[in-house]
N, C-alpha and C. Protein backbone atom coordinates (compact mmCIF):
# COMPACT_ATOMS: atom_id res chain seq x y z
N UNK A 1 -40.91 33.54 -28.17
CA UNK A 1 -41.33 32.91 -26.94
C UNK A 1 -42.83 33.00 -26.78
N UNK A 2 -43.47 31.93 -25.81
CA UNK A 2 -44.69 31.90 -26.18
C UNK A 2 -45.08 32.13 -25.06
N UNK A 3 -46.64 32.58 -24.70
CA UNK A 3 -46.66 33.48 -23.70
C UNK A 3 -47.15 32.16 -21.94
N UNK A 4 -46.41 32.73 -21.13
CA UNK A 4 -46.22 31.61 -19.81
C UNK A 4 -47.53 31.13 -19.64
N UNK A 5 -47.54 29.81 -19.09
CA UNK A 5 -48.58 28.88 -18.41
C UNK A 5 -49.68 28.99 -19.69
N UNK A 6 -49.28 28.84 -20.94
CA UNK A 6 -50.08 28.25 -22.55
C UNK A 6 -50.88 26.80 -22.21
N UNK A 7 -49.59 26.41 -21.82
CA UNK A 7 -49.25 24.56 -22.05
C UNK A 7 -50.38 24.25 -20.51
N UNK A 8 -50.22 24.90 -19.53
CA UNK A 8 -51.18 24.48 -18.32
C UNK A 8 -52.16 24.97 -18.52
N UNK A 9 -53.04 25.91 -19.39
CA UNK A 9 -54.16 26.26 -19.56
C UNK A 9 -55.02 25.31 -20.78
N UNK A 10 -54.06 24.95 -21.60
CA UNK A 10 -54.40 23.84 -22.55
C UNK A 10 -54.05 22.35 -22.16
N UNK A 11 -53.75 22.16 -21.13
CA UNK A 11 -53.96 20.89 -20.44
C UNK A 11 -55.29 20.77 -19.23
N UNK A 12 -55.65 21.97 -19.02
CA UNK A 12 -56.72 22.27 -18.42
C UNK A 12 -58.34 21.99 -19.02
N UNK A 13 -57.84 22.41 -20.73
CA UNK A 13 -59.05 22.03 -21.28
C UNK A 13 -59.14 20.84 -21.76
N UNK A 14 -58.19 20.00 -21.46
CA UNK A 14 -58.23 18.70 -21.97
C UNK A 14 -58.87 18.01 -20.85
N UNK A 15 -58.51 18.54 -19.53
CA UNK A 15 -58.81 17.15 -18.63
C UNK A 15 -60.44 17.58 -18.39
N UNK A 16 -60.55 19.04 -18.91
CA UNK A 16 -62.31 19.41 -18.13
C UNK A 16 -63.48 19.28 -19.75
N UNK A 17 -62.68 18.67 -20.68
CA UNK A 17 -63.53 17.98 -21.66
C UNK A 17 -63.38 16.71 -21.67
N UNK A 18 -62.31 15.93 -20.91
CA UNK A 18 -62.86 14.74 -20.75
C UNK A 18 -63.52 14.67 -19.36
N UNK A 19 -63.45 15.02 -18.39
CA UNK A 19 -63.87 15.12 -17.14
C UNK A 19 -65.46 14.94 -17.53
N UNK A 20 -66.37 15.18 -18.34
CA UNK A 20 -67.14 15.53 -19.04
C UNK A 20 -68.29 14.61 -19.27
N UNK A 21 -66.96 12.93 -20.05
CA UNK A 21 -67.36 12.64 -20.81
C UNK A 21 -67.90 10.97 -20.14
N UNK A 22 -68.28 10.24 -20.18
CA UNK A 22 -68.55 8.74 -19.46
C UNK A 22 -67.62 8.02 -19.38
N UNK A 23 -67.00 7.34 -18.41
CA UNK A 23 -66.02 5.82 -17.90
C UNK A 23 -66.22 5.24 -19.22
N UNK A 24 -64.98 4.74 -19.71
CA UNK A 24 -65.17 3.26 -20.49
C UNK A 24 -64.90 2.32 -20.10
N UNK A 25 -64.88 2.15 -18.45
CA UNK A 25 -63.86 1.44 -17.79
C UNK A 25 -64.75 0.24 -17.91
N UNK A 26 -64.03 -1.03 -18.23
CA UNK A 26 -64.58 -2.61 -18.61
C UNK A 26 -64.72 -3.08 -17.03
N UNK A 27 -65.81 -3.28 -16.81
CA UNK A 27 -65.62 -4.45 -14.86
C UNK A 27 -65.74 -5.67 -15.20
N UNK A 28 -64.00 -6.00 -15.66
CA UNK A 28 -63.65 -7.24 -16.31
C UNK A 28 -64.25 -8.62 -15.23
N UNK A 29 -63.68 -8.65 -14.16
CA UNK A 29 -63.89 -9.70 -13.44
C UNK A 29 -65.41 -10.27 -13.11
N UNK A 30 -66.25 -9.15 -13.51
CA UNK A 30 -67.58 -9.67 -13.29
C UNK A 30 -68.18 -9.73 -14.93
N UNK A 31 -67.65 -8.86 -15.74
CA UNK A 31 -68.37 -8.86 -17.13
C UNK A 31 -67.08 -8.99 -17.87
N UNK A 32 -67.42 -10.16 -18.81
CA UNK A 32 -66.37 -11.21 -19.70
C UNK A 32 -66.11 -10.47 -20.78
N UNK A 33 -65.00 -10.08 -21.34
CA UNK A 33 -64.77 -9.16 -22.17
C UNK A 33 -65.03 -9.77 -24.12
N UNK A 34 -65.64 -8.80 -24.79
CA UNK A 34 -66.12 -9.78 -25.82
C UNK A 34 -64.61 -10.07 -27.10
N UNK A 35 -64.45 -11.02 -26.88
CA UNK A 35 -63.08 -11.38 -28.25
C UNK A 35 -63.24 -11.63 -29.20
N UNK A 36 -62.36 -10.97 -30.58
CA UNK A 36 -62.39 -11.38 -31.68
C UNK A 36 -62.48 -12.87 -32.03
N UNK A 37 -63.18 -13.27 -33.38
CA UNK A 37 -62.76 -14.77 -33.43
C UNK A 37 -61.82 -15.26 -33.52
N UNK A 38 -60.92 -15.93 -33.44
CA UNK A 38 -59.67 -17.24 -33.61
C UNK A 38 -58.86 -16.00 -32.77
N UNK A 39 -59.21 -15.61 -31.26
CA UNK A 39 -57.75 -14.79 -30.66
C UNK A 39 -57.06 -15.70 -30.16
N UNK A 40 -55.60 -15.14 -29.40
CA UNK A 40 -54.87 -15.81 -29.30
C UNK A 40 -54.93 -15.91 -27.36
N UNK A 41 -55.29 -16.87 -27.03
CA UNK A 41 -55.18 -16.95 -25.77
C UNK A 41 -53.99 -18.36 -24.80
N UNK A 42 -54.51 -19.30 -24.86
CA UNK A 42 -53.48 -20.96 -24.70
C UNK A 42 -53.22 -21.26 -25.82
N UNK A 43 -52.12 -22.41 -25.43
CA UNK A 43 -51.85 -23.07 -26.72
C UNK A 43 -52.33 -24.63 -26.00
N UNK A 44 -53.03 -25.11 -27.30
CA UNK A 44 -54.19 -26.39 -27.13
C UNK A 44 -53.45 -27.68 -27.69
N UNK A 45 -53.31 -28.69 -27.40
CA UNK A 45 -52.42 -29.97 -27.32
C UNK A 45 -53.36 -31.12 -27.86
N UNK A 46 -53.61 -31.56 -29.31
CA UNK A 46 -54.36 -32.71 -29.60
C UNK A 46 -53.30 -33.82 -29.62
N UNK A 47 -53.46 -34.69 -28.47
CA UNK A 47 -51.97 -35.48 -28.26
C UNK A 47 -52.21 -36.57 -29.68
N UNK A 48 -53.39 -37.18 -29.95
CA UNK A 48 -53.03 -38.23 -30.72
C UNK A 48 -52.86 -37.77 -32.09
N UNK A 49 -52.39 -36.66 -32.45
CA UNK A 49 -52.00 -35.66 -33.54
C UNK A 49 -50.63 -35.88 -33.74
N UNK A 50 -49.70 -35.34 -32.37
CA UNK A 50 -48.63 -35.59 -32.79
C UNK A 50 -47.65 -36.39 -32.70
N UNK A 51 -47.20 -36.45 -33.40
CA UNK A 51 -45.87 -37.58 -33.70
C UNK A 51 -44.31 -37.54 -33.01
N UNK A 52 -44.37 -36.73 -32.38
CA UNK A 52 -42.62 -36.03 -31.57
C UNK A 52 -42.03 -35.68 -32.72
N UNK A 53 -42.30 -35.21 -33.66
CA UNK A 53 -41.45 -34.85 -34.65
C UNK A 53 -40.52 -33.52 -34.23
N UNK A 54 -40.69 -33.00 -33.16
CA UNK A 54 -40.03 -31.73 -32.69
C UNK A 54 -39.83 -30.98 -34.09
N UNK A 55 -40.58 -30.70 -34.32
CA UNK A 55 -40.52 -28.98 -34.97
C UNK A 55 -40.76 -28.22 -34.82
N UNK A 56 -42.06 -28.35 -33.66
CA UNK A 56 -42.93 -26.80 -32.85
C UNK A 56 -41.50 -26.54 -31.92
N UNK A 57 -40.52 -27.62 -31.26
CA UNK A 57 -39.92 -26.94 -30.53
C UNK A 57 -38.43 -26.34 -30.92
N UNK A 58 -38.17 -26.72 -32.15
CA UNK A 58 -37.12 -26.50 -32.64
C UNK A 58 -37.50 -25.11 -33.70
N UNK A 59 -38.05 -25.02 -33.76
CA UNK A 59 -38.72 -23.63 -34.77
C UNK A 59 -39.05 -22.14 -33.37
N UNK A 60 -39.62 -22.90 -32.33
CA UNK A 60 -39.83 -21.83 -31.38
C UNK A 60 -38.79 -21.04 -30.81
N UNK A 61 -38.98 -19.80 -30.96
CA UNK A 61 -37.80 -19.06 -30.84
C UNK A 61 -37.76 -18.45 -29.14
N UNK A 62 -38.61 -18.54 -28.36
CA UNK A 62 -38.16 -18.89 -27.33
C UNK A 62 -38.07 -19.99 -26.38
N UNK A 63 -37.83 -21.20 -27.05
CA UNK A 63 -37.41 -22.45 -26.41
C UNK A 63 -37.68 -22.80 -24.84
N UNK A 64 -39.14 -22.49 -25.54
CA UNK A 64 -40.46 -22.57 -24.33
C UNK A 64 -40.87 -24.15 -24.27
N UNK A 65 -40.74 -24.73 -25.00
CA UNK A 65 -41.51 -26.15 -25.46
C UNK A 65 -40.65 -27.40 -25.43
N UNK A 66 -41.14 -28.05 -24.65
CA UNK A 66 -40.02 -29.17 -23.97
C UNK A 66 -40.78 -30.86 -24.69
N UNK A 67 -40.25 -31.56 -25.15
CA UNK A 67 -40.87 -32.68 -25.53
C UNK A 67 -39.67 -34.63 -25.27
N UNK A 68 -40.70 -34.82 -24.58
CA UNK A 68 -39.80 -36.15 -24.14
C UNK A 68 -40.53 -37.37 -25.24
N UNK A 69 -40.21 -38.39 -25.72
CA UNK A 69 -40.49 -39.45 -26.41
C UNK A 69 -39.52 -40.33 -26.59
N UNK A 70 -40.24 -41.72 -26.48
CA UNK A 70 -39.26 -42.79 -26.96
C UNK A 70 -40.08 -43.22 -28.14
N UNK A 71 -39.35 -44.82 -28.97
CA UNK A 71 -39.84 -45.25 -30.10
C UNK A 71 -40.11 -46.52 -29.35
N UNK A 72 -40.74 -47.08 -29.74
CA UNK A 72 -41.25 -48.37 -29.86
C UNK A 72 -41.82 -49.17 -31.13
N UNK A 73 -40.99 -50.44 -31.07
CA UNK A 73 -41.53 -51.13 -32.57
C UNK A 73 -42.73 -52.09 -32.55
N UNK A 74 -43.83 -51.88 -33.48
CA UNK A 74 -44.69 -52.54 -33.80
C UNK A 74 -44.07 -53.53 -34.57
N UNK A 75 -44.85 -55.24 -34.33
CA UNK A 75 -44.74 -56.27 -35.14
C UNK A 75 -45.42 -55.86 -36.13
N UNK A 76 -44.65 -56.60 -37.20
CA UNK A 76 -44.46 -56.88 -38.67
C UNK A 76 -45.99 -58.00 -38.79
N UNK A 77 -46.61 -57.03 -40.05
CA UNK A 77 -48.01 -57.80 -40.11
C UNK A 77 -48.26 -59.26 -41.06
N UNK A 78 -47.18 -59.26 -41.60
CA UNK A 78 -46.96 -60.40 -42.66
C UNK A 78 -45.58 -60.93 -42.84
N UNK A 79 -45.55 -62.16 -43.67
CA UNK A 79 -44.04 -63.00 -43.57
C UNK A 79 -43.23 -61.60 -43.77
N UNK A 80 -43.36 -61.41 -45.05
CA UNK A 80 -42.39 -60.56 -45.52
C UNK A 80 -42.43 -58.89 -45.35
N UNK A 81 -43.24 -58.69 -44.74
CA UNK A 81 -43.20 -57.16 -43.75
C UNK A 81 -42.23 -57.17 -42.81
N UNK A 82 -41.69 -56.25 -42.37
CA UNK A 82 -40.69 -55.69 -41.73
C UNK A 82 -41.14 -55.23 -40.55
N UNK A 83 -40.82 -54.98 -39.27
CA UNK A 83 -41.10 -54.14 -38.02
C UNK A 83 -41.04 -52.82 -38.49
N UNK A 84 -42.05 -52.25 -38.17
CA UNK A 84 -42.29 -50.30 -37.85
C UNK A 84 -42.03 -49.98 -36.72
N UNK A 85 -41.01 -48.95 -36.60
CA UNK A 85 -41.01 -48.08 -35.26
C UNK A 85 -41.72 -46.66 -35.40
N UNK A 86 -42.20 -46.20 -34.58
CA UNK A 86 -43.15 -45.06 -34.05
C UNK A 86 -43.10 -44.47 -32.35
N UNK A 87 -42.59 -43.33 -32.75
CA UNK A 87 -42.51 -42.38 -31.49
C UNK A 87 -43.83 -42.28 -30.78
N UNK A 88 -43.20 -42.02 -29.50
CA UNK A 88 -44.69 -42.49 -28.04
C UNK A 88 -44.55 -40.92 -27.23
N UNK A 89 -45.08 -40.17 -27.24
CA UNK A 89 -44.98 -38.97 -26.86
C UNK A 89 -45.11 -39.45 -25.16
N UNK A 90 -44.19 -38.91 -24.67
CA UNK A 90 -44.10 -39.20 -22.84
C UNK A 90 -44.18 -37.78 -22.39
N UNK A 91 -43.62 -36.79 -22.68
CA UNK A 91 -44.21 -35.61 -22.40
C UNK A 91 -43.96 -34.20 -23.53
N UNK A 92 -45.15 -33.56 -23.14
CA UNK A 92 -44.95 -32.12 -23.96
C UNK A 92 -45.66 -31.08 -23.10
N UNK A 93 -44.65 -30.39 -22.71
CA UNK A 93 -45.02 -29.03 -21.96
C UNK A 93 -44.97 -27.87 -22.48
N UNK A 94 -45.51 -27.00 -22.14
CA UNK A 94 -45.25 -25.15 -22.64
C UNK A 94 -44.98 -24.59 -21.26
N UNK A 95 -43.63 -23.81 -21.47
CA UNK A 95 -43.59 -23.02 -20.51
C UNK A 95 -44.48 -21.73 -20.87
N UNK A 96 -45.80 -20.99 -20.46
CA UNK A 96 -46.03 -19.89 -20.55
C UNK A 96 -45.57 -18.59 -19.54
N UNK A 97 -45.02 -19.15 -19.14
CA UNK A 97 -43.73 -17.71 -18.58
C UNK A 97 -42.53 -17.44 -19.53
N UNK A 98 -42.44 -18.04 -20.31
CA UNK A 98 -41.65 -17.81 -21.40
C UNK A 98 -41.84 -17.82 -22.57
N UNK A 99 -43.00 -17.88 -22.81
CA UNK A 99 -43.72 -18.21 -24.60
C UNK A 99 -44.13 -16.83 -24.68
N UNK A 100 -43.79 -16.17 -26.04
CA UNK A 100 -44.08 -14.90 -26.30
C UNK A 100 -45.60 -14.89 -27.69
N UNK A 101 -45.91 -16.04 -27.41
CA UNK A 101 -47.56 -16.21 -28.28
C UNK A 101 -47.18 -15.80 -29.75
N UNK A 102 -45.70 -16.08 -30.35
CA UNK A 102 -45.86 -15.90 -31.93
C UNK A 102 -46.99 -16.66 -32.84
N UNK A 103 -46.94 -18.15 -32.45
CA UNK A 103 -47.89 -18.65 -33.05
C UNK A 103 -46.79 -19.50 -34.36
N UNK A 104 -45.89 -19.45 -33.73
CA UNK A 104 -44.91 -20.12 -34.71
C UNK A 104 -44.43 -21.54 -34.70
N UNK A 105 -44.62 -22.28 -33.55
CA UNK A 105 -45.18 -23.72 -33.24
C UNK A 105 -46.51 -24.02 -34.10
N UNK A 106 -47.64 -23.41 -33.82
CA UNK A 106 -48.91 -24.02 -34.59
C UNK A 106 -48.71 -24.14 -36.02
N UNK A 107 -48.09 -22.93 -36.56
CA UNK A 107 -47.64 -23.13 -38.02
C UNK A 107 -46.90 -23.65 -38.15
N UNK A 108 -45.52 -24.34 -37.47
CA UNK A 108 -44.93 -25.16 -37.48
C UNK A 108 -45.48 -26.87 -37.99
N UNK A 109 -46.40 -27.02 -37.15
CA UNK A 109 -46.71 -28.51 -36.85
C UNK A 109 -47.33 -28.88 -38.33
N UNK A 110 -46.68 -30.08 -38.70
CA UNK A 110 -47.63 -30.45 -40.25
C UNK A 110 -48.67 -31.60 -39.77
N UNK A 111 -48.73 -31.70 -38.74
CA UNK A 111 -49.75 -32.63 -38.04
C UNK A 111 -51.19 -32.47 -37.42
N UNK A 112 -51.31 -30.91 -36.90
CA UNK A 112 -52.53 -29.91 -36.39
C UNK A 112 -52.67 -30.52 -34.95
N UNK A 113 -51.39 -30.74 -34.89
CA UNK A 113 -51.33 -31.38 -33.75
C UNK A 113 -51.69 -29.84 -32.27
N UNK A 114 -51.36 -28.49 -32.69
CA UNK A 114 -51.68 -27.55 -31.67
C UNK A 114 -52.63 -26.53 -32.16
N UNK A 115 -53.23 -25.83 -31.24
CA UNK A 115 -54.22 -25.24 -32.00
C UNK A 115 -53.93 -24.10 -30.81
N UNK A 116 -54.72 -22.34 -31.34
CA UNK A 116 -54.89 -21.77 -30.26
C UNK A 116 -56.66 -21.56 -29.70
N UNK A 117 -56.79 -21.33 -28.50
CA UNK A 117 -57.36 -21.60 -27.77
C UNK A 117 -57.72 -20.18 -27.26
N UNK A 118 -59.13 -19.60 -27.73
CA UNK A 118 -59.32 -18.52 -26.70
C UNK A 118 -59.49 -17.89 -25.66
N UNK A 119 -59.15 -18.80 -24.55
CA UNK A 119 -58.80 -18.76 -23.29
C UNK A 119 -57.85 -18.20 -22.62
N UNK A 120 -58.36 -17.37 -22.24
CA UNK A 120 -56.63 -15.83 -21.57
C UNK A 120 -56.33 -16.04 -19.96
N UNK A 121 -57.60 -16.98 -19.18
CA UNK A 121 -57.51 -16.67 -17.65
C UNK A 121 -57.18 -17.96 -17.17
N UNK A 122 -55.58 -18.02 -17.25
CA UNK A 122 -54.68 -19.01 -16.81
C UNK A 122 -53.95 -18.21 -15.82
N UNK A 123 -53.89 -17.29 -15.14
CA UNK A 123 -52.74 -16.75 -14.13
C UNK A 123 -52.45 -17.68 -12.84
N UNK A 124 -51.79 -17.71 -12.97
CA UNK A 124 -51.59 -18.42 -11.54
C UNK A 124 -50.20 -17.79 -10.44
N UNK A 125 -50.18 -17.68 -9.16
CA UNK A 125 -49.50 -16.73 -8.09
C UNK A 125 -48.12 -17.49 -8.03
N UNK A 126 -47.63 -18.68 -8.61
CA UNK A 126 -46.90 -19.50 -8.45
C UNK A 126 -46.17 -19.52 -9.61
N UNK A 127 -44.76 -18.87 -10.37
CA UNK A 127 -44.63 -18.98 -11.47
C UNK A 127 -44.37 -20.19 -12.33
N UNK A 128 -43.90 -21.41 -11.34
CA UNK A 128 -43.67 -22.87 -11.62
C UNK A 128 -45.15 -23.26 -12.40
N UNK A 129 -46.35 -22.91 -11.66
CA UNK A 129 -46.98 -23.29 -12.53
C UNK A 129 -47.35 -23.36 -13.59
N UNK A 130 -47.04 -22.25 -14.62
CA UNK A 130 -47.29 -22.18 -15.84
C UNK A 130 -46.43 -22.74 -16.68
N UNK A 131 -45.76 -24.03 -16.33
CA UNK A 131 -45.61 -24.43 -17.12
C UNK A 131 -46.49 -25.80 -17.52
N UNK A 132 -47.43 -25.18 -18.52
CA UNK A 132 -48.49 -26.95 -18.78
C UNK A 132 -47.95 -27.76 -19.56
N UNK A 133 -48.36 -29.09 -18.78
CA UNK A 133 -47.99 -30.32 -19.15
C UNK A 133 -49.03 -31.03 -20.25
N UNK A 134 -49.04 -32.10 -20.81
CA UNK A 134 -49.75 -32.44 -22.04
C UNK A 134 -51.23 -32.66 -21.83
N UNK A 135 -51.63 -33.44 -20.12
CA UNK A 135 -52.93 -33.51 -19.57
C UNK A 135 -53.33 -32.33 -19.51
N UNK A 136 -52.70 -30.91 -19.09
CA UNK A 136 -53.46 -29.76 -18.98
C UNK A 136 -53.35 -29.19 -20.48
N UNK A 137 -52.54 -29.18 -21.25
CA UNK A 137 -52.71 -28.61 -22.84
C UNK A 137 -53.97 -29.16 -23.37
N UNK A 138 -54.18 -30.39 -23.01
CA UNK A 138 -55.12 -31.24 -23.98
C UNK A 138 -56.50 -30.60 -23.51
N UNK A 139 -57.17 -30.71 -22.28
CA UNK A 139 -57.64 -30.03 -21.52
C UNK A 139 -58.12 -28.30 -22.19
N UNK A 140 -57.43 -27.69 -22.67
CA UNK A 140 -57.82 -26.72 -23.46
C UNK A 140 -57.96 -26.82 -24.97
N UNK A 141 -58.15 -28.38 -25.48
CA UNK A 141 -58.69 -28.40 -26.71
C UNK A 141 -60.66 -27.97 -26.71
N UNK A 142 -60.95 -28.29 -25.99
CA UNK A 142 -62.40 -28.05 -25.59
C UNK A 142 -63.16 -26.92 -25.93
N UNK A 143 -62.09 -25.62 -25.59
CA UNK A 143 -62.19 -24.55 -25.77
C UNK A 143 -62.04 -24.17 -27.54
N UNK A 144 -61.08 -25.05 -28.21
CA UNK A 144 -61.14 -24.10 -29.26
C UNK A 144 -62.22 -24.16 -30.25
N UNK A 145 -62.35 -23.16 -31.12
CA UNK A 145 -63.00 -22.79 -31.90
C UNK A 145 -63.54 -23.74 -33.39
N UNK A 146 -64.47 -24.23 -33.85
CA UNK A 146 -64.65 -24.94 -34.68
C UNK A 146 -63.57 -23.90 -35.91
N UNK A 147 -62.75 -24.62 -36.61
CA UNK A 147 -62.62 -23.95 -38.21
C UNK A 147 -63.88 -23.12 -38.97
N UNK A 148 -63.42 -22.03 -39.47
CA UNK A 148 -64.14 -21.68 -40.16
C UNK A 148 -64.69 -21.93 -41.70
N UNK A 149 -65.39 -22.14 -42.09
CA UNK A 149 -65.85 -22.58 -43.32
C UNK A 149 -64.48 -22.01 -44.66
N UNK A 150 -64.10 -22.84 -45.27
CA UNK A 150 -63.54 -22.14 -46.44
C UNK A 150 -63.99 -21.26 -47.51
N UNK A 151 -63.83 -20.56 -47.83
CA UNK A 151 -64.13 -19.41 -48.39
C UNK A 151 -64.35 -20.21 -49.99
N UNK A 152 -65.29 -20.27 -50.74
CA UNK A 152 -65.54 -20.92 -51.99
C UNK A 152 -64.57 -19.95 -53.40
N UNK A 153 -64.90 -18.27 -52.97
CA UNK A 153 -64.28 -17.51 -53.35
C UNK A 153 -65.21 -17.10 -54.66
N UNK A 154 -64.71 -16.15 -55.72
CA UNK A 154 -65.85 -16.15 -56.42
C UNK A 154 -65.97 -16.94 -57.42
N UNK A 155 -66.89 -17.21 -58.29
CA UNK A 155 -67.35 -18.39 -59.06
C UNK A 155 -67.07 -17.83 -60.18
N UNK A 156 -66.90 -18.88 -61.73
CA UNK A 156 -65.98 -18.23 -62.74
C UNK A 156 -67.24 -18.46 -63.46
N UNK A 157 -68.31 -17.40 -64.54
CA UNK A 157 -69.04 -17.79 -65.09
C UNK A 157 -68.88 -18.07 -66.60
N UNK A 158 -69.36 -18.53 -67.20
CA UNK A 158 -69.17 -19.13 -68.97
C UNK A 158 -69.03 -18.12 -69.12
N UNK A 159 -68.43 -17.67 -69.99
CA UNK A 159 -68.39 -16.35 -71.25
C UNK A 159 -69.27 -16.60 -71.46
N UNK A 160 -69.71 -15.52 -71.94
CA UNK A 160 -71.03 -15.27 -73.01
C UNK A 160 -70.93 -13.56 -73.70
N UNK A 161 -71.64 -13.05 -74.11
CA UNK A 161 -71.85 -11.75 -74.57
C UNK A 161 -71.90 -10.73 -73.41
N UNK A 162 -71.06 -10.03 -74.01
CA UNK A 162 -71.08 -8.55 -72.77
C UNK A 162 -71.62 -7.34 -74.05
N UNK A 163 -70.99 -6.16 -73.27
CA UNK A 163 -71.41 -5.32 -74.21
C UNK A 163 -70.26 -5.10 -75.11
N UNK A 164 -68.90 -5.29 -74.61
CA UNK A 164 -67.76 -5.18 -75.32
C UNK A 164 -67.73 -5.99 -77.16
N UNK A 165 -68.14 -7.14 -76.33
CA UNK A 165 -68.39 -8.72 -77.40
C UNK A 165 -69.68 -8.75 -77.40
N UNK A 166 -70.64 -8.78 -78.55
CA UNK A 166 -72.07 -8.34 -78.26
C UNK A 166 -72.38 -9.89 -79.23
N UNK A 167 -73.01 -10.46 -78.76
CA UNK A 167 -72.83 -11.96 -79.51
C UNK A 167 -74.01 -11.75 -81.29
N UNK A 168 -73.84 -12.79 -81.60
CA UNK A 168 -74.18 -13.20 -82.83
C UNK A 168 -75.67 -12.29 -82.90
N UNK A 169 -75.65 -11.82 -84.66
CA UNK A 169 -76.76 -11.10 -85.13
C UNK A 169 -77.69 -12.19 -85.71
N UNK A 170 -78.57 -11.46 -86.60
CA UNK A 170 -79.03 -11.83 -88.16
C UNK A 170 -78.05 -12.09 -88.73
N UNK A 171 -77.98 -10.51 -88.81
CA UNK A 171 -76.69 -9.95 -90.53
C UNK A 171 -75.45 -11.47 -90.51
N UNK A 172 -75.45 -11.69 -89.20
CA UNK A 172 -73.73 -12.81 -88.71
C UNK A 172 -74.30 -13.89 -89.34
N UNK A 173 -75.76 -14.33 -89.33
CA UNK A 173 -76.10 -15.99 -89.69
C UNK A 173 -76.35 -16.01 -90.92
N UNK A 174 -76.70 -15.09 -91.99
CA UNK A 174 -77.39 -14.59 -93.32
C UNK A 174 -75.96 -14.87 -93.84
């Protein structure tokens, strides 16, 4: 047995060495907190991207993402051309009271039709509201982040002589 009030004398020196030490406390609302690049804040809506192909919402695993569309056919550009039909996106919403930010819609889309958006200060007192509609998704394309440059990676140089392979002598050309 260990001898009484250990544990309250060593919780004592914990709180009077930090007691000690300076606030790290952030005063978010007046000073903007600094974010990594590409974080995850909205999800950003480039409407003339996508096609209604529903895969962001059929892949999303909490069946946050609602999408309405009809088709409509374009005339046929020549005798023997045929009519094209093409989906008309009428609506696409995100519920963010229910989106758990996997990021599994954006990788979804083969279109780049969504992007994320580092923008975190969407709260609103009304929970109906969060769910955005395609005018307010689009609306946070503004915000996102240019792509980052592709990485070239490293460059492959000619062989030539190392020390292993020590290239051509005299004695080699004689």
């Amino acid at each position: 047995m260990g001898v009484p009030g250990k544990g309250l004398v060593e919780g004592l020196k914990v709180t009077a060495r930090t007691l000690a030490r300076r606030s790290v406390t952030e005063q978010y609302p007046d000073v903007l907190p600094e974010l990594p690049p590409r974080s995850r804040g909205v999800i950003a809506l480039m409407e003339e991207n996508c096609t209604s192909c529903m895969l962001c919402a059929r892949e999303c695993p909490s069946w946050c993402i609602y999408i309405d569309s009809h088709t409509e056919t374009a005339p046929s550009v020549g005798e023997q051309a045929r009519e094209r039909s093409r989906n008309v996106l009428d609506r696409f919403a995100i519920d963010f009271s229910l989106c758990m930010y996997c990021g599994i819609c954006i990788e979804a889309c083969p279109f780049d039709a969504l992007f994320w958006s580092p923008e975190f200060e969407y709260a609103e007192t009304d929970l109906r509201n969060l769910t955005h509609e395609k005018d307010r998704l689009r609306d946070w394309m503004w915000t996102v982040p240019a792509p980052q440059p592709i990485d070239p990676g490293p460059t492959a140089e000619p062989p030539g002589p190392t020390a292993e392979t020590p290239g051509p002598t005299q004695e080699d050309e004689a």
